[in-house]
C-alpha atoms as a PDB file:
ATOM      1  CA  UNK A   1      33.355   0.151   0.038  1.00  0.00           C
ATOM      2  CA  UNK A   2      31.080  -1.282   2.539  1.00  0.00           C
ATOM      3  CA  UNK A   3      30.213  -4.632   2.739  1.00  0.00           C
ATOM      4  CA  UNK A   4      26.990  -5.541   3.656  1.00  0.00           C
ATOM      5  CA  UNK A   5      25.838  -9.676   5.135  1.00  0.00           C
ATOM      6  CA  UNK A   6      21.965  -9.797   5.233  1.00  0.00           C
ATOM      7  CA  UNK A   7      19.574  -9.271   1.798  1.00  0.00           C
ATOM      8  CA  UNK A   8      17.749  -7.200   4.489  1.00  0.00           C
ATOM      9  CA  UNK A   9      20.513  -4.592   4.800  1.00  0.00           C
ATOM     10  CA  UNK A  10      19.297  -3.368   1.275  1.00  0.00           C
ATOM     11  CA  UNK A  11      16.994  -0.654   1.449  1.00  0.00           C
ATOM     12  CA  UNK A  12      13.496  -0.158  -0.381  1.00  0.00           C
ATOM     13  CA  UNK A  13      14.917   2.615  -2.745  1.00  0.00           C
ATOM     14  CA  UNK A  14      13.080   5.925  -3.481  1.00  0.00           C
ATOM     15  CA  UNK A  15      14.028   5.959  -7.260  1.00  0.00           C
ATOM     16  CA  UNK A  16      16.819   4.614  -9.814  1.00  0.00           C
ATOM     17  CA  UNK A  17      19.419   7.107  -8.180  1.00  0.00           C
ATOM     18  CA  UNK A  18      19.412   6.131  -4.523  1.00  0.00           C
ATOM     19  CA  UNK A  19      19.705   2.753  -5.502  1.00  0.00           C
ATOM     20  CA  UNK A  20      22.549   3.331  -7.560  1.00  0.00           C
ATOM     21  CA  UNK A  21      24.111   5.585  -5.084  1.00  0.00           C
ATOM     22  CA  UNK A  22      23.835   2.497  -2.727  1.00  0.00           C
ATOM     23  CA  UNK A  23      25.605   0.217  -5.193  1.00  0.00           C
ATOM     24  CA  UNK A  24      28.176   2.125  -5.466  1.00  0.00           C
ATOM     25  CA  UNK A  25      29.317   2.103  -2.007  1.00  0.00           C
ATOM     26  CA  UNK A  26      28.108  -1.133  -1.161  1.00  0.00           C
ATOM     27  CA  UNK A  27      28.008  -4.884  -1.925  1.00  0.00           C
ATOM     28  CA  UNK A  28      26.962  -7.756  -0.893  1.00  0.00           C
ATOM     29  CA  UNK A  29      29.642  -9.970   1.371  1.00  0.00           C
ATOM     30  CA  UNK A  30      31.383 -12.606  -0.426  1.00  0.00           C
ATOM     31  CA  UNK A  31      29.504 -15.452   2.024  1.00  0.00           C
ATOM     32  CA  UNK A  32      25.956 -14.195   1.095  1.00  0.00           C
ATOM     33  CA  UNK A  33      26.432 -14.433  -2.522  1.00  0.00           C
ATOM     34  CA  UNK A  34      28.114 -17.991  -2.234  1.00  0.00           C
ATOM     35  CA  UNK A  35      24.670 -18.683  -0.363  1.00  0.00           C
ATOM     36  CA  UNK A  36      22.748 -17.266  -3.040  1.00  0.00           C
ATOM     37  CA  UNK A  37      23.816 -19.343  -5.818  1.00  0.00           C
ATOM     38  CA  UNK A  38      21.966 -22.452  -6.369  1.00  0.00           C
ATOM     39  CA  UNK A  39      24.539 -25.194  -7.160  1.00  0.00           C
ATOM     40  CA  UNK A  40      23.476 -27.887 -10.025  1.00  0.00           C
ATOM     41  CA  UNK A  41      23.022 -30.367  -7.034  1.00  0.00           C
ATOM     42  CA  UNK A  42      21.243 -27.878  -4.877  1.00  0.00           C
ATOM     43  CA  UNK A  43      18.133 -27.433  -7.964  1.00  0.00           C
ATOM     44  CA  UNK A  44      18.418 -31.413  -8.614  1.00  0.00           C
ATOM     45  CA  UNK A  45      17.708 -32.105  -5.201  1.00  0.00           C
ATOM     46  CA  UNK A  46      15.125 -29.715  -3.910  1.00  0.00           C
ATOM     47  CA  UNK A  47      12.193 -31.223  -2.677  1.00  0.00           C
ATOM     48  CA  UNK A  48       8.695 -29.336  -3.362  1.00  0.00           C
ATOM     49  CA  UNK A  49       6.599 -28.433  -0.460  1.00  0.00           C
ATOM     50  CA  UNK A  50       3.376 -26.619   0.219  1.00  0.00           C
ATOM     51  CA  UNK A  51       3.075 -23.732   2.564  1.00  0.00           C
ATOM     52  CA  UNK A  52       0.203 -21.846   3.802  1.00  0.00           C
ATOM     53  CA  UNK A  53       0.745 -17.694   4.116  1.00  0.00           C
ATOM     54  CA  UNK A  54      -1.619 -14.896   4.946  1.00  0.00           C
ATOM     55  CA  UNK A  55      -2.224 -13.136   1.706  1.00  0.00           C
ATOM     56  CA  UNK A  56      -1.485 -10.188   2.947  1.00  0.00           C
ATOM     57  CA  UNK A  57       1.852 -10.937   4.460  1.00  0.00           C
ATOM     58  CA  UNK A  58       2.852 -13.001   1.063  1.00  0.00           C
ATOM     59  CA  UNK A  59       1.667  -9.258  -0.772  1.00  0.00           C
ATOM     60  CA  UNK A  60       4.588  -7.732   1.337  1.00  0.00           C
ATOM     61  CA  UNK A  61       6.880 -10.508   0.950  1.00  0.00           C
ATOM     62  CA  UNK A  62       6.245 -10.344  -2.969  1.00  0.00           C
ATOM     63  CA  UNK A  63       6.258  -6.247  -2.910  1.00  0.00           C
ATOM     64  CA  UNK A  64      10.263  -6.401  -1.169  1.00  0.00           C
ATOM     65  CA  UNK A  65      11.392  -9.242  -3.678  1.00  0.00           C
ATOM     66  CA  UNK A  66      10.559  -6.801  -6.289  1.00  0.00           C
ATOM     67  CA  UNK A  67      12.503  -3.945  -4.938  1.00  0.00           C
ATOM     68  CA  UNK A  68      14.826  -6.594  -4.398  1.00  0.00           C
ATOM     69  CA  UNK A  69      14.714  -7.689  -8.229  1.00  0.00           C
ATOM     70  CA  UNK A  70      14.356 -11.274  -7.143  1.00  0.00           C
ATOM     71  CA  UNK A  71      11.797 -13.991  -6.978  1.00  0.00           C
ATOM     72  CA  UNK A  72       9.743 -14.367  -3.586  1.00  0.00           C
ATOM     73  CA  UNK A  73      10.263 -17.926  -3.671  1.00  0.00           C
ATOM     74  CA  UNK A  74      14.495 -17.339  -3.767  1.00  0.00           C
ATOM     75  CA  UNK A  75      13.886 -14.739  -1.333  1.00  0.00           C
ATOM     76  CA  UNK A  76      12.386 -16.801   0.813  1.00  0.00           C
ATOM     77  CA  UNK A  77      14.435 -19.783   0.316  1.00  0.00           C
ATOM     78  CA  UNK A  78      17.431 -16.842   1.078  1.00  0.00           C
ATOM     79  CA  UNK A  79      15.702 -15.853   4.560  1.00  0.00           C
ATOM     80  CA  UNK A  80      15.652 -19.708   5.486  1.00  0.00           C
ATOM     81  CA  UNK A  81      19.049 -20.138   4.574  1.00  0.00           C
ATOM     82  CA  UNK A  82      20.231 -17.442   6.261  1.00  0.00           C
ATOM     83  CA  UNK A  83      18.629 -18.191   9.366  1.00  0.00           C
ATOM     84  CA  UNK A  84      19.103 -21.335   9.685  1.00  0.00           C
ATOM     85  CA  UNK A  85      22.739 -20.548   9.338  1.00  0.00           C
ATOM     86  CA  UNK A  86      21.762 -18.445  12.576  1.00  0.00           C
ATOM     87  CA  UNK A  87      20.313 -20.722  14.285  1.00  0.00           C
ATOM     88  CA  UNK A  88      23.306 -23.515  13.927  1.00  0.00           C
ATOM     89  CA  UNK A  89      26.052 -20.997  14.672  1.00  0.00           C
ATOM     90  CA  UNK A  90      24.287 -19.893  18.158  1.00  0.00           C
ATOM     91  CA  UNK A  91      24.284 -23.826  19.201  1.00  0.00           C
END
């Protein structure tokens, strides 16, 4: 089984069979979905802000969150996550 450590490693599937011929020979690593869950403390402390996005590039972000079966906001919240983890491992 491979293991995959980016949301961006899944594809955009054709159709319900190449998807599920892509689950069944991969998942997700276990440190991506331990960043993907929202602890209780994580969702009590979260701190609204407002961000401005080109419609068009919010239409994409909101078309791969649905192949993705996710919410664009948790998607993007994933994406900052991930690269912020990025960012403080290359210091």
């Amino acid at each position: 089984m491979n293991s995959f450590t980016t949301w961006e490693d899944v594809p955009i599937f054709e159709n319900e069979n190449v998807e599920a011929e892509f689950w069944a020979d991969n998942r997700p690593d276990l440190r991506l979905m331990e960043t993907a869950v929202a602890t209780s403390t994580e969702t009590s402390e979260s701190v609204n802000i407002s961000l401005r996005i080109d419609p068009r590039m919010l239409a994409r972000i909101k078309r791969i969150a649905r192949s993705r079966y996710i919410n664009y906001q948790s998607m993007i919240k994933q994406w900052l996550s991930e690269r912020l983890e990025q960012e403080l491992r290359e210091r």
